[in-house]
Every structure is written in structure tokens, then in C-alpha cells.
C-alpha atoms as a PDB file:
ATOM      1  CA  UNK A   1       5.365 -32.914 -27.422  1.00  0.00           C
ATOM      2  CA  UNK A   2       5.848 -29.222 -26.663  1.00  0.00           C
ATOM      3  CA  UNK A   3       5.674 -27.720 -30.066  1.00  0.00           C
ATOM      4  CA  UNK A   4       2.922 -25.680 -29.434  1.00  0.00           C
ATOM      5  CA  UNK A   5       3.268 -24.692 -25.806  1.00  0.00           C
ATOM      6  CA  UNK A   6       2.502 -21.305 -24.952  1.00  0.00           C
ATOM      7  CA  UNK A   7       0.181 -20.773 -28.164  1.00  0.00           C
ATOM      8  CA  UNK A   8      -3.428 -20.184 -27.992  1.00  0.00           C
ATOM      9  CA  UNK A   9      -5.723 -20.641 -30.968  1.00  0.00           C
ATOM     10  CA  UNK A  10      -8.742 -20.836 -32.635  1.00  0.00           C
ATOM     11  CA  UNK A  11      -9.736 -23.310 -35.333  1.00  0.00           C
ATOM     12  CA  UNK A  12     -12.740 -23.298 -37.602  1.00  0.00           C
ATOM     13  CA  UNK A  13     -14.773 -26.260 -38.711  1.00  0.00           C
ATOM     14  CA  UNK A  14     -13.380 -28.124 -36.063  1.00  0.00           C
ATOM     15  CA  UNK A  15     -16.386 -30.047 -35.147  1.00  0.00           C
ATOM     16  CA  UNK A  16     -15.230 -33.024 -37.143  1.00  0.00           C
ATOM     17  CA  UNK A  17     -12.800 -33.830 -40.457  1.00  0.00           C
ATOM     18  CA  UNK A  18      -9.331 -32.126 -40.872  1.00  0.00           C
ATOM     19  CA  UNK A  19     -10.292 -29.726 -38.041  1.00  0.00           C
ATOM     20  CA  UNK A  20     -10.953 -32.017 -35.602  1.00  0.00           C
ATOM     21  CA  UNK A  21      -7.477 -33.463 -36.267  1.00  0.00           C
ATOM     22  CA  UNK A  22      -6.260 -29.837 -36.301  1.00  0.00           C
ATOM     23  CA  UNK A  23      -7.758 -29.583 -32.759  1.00  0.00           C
ATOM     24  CA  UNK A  24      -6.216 -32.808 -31.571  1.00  0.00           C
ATOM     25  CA  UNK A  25      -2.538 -32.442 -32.793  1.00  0.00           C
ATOM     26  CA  UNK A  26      -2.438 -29.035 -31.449  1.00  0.00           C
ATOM     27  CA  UNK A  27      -3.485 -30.309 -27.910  1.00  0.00           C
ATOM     28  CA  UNK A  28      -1.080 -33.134 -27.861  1.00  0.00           C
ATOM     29  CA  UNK A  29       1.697 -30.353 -28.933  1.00  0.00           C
ATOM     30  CA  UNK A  30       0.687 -28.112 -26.021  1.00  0.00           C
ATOM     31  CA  UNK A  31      -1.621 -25.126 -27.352  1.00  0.00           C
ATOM     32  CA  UNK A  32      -4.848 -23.997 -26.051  1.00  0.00           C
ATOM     33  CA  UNK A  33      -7.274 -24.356 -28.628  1.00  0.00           C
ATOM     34  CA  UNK A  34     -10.667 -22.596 -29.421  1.00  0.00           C
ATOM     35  CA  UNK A  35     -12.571 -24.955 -31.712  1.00  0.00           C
ATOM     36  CA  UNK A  36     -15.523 -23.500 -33.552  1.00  0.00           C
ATOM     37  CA  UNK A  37     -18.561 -24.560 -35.418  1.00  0.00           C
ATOM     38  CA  UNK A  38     -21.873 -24.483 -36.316  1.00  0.00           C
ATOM     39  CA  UNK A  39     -22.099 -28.560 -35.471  1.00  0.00           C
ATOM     40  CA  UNK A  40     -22.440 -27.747 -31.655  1.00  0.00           C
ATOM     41  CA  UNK A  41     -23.256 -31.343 -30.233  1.00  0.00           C
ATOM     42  CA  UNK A  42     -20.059 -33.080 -32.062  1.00  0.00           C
ATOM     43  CA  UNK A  43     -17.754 -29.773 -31.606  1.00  0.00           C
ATOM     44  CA  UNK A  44     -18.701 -29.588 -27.743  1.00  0.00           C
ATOM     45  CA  UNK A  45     -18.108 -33.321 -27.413  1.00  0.00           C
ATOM     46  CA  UNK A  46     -14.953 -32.921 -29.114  1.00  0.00           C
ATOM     47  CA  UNK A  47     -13.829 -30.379 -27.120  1.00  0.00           C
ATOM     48  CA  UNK A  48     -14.549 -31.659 -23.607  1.00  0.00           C
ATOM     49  CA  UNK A  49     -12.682 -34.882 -24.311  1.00  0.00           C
ATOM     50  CA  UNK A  50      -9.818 -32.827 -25.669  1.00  0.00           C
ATOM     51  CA  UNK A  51      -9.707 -31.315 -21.527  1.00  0.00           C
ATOM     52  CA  UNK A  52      -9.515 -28.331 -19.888  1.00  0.00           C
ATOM     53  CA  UNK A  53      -7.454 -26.889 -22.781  1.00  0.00           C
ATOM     54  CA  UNK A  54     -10.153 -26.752 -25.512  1.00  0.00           C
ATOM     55  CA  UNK A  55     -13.327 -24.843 -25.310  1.00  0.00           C
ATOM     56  CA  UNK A  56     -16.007 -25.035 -27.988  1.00  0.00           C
ATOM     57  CA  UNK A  57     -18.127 -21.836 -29.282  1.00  0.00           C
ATOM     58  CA  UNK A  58     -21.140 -22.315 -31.771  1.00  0.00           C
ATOM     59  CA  UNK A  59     -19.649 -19.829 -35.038  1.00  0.00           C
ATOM     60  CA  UNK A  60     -20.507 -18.826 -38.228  1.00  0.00           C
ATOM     61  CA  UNK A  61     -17.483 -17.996 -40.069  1.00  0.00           C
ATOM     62  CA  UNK A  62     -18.834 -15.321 -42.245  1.00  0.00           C
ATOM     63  CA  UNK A  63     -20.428 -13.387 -39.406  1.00  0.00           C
ATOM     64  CA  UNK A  64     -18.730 -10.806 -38.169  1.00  0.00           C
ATOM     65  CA  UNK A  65     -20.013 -10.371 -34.773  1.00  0.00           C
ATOM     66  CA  UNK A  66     -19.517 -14.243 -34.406  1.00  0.00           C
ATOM     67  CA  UNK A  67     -15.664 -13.673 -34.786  1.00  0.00           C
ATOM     68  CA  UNK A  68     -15.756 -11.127 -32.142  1.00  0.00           C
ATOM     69  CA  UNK A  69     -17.248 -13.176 -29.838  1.00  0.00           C
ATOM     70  CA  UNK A  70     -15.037 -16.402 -30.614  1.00  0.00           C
ATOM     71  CA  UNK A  71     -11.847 -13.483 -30.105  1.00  0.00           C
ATOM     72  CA  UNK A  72     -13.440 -12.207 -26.747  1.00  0.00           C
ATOM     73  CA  UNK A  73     -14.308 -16.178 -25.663  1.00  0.00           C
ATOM     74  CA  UNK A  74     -10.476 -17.084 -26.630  1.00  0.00           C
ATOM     75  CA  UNK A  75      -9.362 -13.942 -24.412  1.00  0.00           C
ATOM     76  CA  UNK A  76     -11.043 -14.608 -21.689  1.00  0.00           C
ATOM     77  CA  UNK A  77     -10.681 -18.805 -21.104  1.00  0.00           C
ATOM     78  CA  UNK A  78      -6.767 -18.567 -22.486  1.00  0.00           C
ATOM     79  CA  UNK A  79      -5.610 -15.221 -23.591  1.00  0.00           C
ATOM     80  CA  UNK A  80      -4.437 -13.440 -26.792  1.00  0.00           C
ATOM     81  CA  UNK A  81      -4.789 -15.401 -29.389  1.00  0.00           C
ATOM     82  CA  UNK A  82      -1.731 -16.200 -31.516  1.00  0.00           C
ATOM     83  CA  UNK A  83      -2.900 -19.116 -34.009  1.00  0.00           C
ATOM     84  CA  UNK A  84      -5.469 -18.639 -36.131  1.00  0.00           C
ATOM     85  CA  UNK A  85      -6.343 -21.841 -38.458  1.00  0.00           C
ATOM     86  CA  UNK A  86      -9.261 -20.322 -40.888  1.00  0.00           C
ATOM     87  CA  UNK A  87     -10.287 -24.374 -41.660  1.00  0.00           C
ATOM     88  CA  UNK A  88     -13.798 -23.975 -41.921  1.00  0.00           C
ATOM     89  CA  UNK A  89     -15.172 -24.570 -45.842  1.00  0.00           C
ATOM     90  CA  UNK A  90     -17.851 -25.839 -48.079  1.00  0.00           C
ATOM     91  CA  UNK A  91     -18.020 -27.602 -51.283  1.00  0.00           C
ATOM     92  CA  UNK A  92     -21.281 -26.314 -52.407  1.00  0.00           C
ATOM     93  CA  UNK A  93     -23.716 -28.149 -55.103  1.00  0.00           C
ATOM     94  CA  UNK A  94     -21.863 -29.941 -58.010  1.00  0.00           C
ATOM     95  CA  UNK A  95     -22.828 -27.946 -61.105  1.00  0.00           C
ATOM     96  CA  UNK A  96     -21.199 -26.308 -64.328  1.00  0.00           C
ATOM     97  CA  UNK A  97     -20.821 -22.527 -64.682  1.00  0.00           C
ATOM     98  CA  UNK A  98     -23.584 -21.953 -66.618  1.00  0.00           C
ATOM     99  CA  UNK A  99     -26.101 -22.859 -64.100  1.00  0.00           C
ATOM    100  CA  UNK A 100     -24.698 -22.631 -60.934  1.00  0.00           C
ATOM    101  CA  UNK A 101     -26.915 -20.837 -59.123  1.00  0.00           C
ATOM    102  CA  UNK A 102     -26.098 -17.131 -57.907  1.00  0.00           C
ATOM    103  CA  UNK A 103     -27.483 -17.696 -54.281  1.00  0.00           C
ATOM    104  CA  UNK A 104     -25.196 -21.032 -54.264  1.00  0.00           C
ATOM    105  CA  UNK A 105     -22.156 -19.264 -55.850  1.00  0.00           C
ATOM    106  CA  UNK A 106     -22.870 -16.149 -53.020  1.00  0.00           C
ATOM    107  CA  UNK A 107     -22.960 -18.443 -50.079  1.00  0.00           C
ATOM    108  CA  UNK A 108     -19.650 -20.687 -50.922  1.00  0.00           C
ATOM    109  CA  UNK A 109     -17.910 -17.393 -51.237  1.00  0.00           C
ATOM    110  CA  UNK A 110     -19.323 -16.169 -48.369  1.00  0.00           C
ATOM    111  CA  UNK A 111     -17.756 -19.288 -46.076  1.00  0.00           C
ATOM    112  CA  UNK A 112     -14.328 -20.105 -47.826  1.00  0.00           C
ATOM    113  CA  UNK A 113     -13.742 -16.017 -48.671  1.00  0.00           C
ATOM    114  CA  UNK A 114     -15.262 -13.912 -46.450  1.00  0.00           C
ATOM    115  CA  UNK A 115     -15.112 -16.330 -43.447  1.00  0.00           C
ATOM    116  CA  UNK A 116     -11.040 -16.501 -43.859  1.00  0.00           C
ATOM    117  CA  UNK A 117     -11.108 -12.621 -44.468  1.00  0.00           C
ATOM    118  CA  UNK A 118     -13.179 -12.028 -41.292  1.00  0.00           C
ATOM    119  CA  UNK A 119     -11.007 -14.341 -39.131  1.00  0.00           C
ATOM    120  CA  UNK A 120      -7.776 -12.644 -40.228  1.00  0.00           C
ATOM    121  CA  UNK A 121      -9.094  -9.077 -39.682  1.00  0.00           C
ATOM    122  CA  UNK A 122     -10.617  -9.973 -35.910  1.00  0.00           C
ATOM    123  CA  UNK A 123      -6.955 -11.637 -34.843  1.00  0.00           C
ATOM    124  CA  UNK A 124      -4.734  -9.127 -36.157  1.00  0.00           C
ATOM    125  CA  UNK A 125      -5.180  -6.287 -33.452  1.00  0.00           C
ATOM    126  CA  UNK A 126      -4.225  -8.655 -31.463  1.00  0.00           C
ATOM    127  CA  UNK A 127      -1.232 -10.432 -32.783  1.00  0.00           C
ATOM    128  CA  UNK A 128      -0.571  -6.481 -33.977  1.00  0.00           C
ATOM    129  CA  UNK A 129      -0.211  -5.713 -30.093  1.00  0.00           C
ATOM    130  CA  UNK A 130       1.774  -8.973 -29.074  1.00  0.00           C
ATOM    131  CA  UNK A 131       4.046  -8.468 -31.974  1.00  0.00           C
ATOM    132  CA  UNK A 132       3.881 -12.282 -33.195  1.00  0.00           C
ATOM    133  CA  UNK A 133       1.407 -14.505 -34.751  1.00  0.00           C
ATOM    134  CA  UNK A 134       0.963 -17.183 -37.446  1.00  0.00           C
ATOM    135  CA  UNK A 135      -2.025 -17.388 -39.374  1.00  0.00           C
ATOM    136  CA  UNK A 136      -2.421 -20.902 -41.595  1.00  0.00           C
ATOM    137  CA  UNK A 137      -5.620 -20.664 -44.108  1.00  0.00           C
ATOM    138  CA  UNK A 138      -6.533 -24.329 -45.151  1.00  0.00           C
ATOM    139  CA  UNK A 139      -7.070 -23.738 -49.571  1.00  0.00           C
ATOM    140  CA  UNK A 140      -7.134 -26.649 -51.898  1.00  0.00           C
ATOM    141  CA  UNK A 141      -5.420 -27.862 -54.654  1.00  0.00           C
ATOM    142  CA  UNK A 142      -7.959 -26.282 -56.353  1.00  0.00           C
ATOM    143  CA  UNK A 143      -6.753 -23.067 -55.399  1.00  0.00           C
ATOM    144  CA  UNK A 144      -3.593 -24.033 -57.336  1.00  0.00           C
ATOM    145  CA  UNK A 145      -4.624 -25.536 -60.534  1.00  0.00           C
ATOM    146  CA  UNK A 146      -8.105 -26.470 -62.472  1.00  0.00           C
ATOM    147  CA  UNK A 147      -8.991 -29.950 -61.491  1.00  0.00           C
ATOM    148  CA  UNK A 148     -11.197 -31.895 -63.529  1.00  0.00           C
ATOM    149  CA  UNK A 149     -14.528 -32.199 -61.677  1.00  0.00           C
ATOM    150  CA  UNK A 150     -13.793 -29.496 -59.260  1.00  0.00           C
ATOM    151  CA  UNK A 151     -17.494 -29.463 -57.679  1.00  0.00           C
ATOM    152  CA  UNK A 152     -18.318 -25.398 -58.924  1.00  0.00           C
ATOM    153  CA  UNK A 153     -16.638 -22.207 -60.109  1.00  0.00           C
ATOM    154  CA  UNK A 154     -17.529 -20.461 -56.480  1.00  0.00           C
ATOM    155  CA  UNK A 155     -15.682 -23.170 -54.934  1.00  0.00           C
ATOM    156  CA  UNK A 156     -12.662 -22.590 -57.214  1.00  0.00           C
ATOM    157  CA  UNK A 157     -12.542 -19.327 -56.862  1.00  0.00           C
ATOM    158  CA  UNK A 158     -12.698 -18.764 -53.337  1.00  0.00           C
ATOM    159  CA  UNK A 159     -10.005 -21.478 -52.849  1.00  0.00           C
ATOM    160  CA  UNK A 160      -7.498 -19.007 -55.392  1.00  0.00           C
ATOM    161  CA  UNK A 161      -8.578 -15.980 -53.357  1.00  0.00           C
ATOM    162  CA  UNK A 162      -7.740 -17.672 -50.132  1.00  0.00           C
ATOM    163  CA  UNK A 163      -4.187 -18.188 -51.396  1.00  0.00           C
ATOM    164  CA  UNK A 164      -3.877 -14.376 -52.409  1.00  0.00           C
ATOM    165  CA  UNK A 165      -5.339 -12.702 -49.255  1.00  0.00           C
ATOM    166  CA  UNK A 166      -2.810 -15.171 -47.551  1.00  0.00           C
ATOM    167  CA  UNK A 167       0.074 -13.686 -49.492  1.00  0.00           C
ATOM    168  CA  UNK A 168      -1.127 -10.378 -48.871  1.00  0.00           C
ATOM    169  CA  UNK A 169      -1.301 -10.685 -45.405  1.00  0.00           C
ATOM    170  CA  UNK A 170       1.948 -12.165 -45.140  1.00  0.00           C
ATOM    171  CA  UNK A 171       3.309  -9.061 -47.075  1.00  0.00           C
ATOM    172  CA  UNK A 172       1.287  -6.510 -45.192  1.00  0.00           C
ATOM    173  CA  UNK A 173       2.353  -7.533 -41.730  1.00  0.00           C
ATOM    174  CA  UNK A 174       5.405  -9.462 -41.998  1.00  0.00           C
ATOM    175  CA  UNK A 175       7.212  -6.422 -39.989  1.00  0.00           C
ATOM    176  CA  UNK A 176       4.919  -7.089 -37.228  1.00  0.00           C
ATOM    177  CA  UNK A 177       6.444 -10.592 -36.907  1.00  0.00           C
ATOM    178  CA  UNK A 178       2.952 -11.848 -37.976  1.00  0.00           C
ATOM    179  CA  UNK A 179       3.257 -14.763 -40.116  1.00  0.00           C
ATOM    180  CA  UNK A 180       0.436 -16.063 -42.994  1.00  0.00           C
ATOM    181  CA  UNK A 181       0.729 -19.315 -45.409  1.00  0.00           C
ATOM    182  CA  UNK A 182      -2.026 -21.288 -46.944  1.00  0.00           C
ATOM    183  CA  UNK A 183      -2.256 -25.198 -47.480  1.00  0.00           C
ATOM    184  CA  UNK A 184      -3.404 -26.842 -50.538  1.00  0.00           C
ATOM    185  CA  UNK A 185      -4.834 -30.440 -49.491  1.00  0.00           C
ATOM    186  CA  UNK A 186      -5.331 -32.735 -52.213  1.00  0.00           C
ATOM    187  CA  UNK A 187      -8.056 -35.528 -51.235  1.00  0.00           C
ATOM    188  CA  UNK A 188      -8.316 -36.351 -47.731  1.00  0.00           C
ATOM    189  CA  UNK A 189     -10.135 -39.141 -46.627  1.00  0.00           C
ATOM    190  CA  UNK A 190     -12.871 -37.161 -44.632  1.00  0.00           C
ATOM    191  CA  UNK A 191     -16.362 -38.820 -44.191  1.00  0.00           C
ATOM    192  CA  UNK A 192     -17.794 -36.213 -46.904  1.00  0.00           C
ATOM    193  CA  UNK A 193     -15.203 -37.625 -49.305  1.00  0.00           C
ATOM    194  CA  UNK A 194     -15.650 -41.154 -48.099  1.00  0.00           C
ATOM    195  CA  UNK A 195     -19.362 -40.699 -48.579  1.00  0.00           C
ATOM    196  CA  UNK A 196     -18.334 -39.249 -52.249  1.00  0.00           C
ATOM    197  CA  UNK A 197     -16.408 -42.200 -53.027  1.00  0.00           C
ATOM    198  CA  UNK A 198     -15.156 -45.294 -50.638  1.00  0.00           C
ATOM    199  CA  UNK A 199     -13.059 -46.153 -48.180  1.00  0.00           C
ATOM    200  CA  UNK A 200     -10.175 -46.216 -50.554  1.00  0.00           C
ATOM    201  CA  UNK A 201     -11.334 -42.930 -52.926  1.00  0.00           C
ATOM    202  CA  UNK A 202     -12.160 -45.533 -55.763  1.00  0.00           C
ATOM    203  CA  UNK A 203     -10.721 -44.906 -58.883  1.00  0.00           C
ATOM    204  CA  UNK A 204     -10.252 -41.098 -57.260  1.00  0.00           C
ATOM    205  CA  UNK A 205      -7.101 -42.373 -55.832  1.00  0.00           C
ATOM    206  CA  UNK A 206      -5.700 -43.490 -58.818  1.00  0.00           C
ATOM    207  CA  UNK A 207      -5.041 -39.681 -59.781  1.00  0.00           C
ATOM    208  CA  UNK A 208      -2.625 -39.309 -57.352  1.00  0.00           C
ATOM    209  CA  UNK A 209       0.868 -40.831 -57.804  1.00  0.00           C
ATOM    210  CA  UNK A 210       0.595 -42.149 -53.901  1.00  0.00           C
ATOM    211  CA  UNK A 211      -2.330 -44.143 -54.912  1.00  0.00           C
ATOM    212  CA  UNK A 212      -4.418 -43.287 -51.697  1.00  0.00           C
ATOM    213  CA  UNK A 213      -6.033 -40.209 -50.010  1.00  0.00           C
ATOM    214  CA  UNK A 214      -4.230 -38.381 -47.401  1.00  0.00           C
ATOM    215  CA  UNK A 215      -5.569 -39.208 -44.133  1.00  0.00           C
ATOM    216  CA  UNK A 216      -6.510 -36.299 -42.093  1.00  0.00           C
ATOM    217  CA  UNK A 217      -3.250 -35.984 -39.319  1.00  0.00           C
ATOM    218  CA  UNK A 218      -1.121 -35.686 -42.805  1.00  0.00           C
ATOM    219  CA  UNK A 219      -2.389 -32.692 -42.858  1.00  0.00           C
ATOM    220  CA  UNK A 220      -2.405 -31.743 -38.975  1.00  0.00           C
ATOM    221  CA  UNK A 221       0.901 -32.074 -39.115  1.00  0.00           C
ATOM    222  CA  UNK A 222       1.758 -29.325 -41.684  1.00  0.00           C
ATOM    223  CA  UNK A 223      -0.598 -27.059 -39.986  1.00  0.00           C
ATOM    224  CA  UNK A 224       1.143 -27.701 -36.952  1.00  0.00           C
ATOM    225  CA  UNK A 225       4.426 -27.401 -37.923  1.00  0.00           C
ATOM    226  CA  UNK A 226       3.258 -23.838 -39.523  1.00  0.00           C
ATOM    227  CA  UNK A 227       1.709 -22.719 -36.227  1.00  0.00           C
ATOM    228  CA  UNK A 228       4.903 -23.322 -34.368  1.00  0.00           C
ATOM    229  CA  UNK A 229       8.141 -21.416 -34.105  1.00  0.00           C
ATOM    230  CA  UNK A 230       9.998 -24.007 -36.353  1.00  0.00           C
ATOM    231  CA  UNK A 231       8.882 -22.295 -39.545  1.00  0.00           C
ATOM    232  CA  UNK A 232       9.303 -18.666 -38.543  1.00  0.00           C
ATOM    233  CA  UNK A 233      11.183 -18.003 -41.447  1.00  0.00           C
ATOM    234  CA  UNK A 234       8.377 -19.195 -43.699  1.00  0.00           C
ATOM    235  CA  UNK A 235       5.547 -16.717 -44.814  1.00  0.00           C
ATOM    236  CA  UNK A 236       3.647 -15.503 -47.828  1.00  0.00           C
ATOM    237  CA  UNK A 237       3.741 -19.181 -49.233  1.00  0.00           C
ATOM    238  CA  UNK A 238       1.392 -22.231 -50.712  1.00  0.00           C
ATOM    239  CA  UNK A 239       1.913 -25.693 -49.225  1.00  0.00           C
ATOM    240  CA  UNK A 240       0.569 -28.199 -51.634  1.00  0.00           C
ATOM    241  CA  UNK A 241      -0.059 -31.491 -49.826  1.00  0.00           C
ATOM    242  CA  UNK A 242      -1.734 -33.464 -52.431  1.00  0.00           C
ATOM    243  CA  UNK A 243       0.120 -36.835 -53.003  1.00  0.00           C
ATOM    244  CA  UNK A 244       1.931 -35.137 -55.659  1.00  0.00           C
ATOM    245  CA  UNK A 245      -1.169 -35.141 -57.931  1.00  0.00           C
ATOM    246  CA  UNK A 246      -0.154 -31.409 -59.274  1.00  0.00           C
ATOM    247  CA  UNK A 247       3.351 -32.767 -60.209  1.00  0.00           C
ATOM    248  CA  UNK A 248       1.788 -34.799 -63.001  1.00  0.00           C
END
């Protein structure tokens, strides 16, 4: 299980969810992995257990000094950094356009946007001056298509923006051998959407033509197989991952 060997990244939101799964798949595959988070007591129990491999740093995405910091820790426990998953998100309050609140709408966009913007620009000096690098941006479905009872328009939006500063990216620095491609979960059975719905997604899951949610190492294991040298032809693109609930 050596997909990964020789990489060394760093993965936000990995405290628990689809980045903790992140974190684990790309351990058992071989990488060194920085896991960050602003959960420190479930992120630094996550990461000791992972071994000597995984370190844990307390991060705000949408800080920039933070990512500095997280770049300098990953440097100096592992090396350059040459995987960056930008995983970290939230869903902000449930609310129609019309009153969703401006400090709500600023700090969604300031986690899911900026945070993925910030994490690209303090990796690629780096992965600039080691002349490879892959970049995977974790979007939604909803950065795709409108879903009914998507939770907010900031939510939305930042999700579409993540796919186009992907794209950008990719186009930008593809003749640096840097790589950048954003994934489009559907519903994945994460306690947040358990705690939304049930064990099963309730009638949720009956939107999707599998009939379940996607558990959370469905998704590892696109993210993983992004990271690694088996898709170094692949750049610039969406991967939808939803069940095939946008094919309906």
C-alpha cells in the first residue's frame, strides 16, 4: 500500500469526518500527513494514533499567518510539502437569500473560499521549487448544480468558486508539473449529516439512484488516487462523487 510513498501533505478539517478518513487512507498508502484543525483534542488524538507519520497543528483556514505556520510545521517534521487537500468547510445557518445574514454569508465564504485560496497560494512556492505537486480541493455537488435545500447562497457560492480557482490553478501552473482538481461529494454519511437526518439519510437517500449516502473512505479513495502519481495526466477537472444524483 505504497501509493503515496514519498508524498508529504497537509489536510484541513481533518479532526474528524471525510478528513479524518483523508488522513487515514493517506497513512495506510505511505504519505506523511499534516492534519489541521481548529478541533485540537480530537485532531491531536487522531494524529498520534495515526504514528510517527502524522502531526497535528491547531489552524484556521482563512488565516493567513496560520497557513504559514502549518507550511513551516510540515517543513520542518517531513519536508516540502507536495499534497495539499484544502478539506476544511462549513455549512453555515439554513436560511433563504433574502435573509441570510451578511456576517453569516462573510464567514462561510471566508472558510470554503478564502481558506482554499490561502492554502493554494502558501504551497505553491514550494511545489513551484520542487517542480511537482497535486493540489485536490474537496467542493460539493453543490458547486455543480442547484440542489433543492442547499443550506444558503454563501454556501453555494463558495462551493462554485472552489471549482473555478481549481481550474485556474490547474491552468496557471500546469507547466510547473503542479497538478489541481476539485471533488464534488454528494451526501456522505458524516456525523453532521447523520445528526441532520439518520443513520440511513432518511428519505435524503432516496434522491440518489444508489439509495444510500456515501460513506466517508468512498471519498478517501478519490482523493487519494488524485494525490498520487496514477492520475498525473488528470488536471483542471470536477470529480462528482455523488451516487449519481446529478445524472437524474
Amino acid at each position: 500500500m505504497d501509493r503515496l510513498k514519498g508524498k508529504i501533505a497537509i489536510i484541513t478539517g481533518a479532526s474528524q469526518g471525510m478528513g479524518s478518513a483523508h488522513a487515514k487512507a493517506f497513512i495506510d498508502e505511505g504519505a506523511k500527513v499534516v492534519l489541521t484543525d481548529l478541533n485540537v483534542a480530537d485532531g491531536d488524538a487522531l494524529a498520534k494514533s495515526l504514528g510517527e507519520h502524522a502531526i497535528f497543528v491547531e489552524h484556521d483556514v482563512s488565516d493567513a499567518a496560520g497557513w504559514r505556520r502549518v507550511v513551516d510545521a510540515a517543513e520542518a517534521a517531513f519536508g516540502p510539502v507536495s499534497v495539499l487537500v484544502n478539506n476544511a468547510g462549513i455549512i453555515g445557518p439554513v436560511s433563504m437569500s433574502a435573509d441570510l445574514d451578511e456576517a453569516a454569508y462573510a464567514r462561510v465564504c471566508a472558510i470554503n473560499q478564502t481558506g482554499v485560496f490561502l492554502g493554494m497560494k502558501a504551497v505553491l512556492p514550494g511545489m513551484i521549487a520542487a517542480g511537482n505537486g497535486s493540489i485536490v480541493n474537496i467542493s460539493s455537488i453543490s458547486g455543480i448544480v442547484a440542489i433543492v435545500g442547499s443550506p444558503n447562497l454563501a454556501y453555494v457560492g463558495s462551493k462554485f468558486a472552489v471549482r473555478g480557482m481549481t481550474k485556474h490553478v490547474a491552468v496557471e501552473y500546469g507547466d510547473r508539473n503542479i497538478r489541481a482538481n476539485s471533488v464534488h461529494p454528494g451526501y456522505v454519511r458524516t456525523p453532521m449529516m447523520v445528526a441532520a437526518t439518520d443513520e440511513d439519510g432518511g428519505g435524503a437517500a432516496m434522491a440518489i439512484p444508489l439509495r444510500r449516502f456515501a460513506e466517508s473512505v468512498e471519498i478517501s479513495n478519490l482523493v487519494v488516487f488524485l494525490a498520487s502519481d496514477e492520475a498525473s495526466f488528470i488536471t483542471g477537472a470536477e470529480h462528482v462523487i455523488d451516487g449519481g444524483m446529478t445524472a437524474a
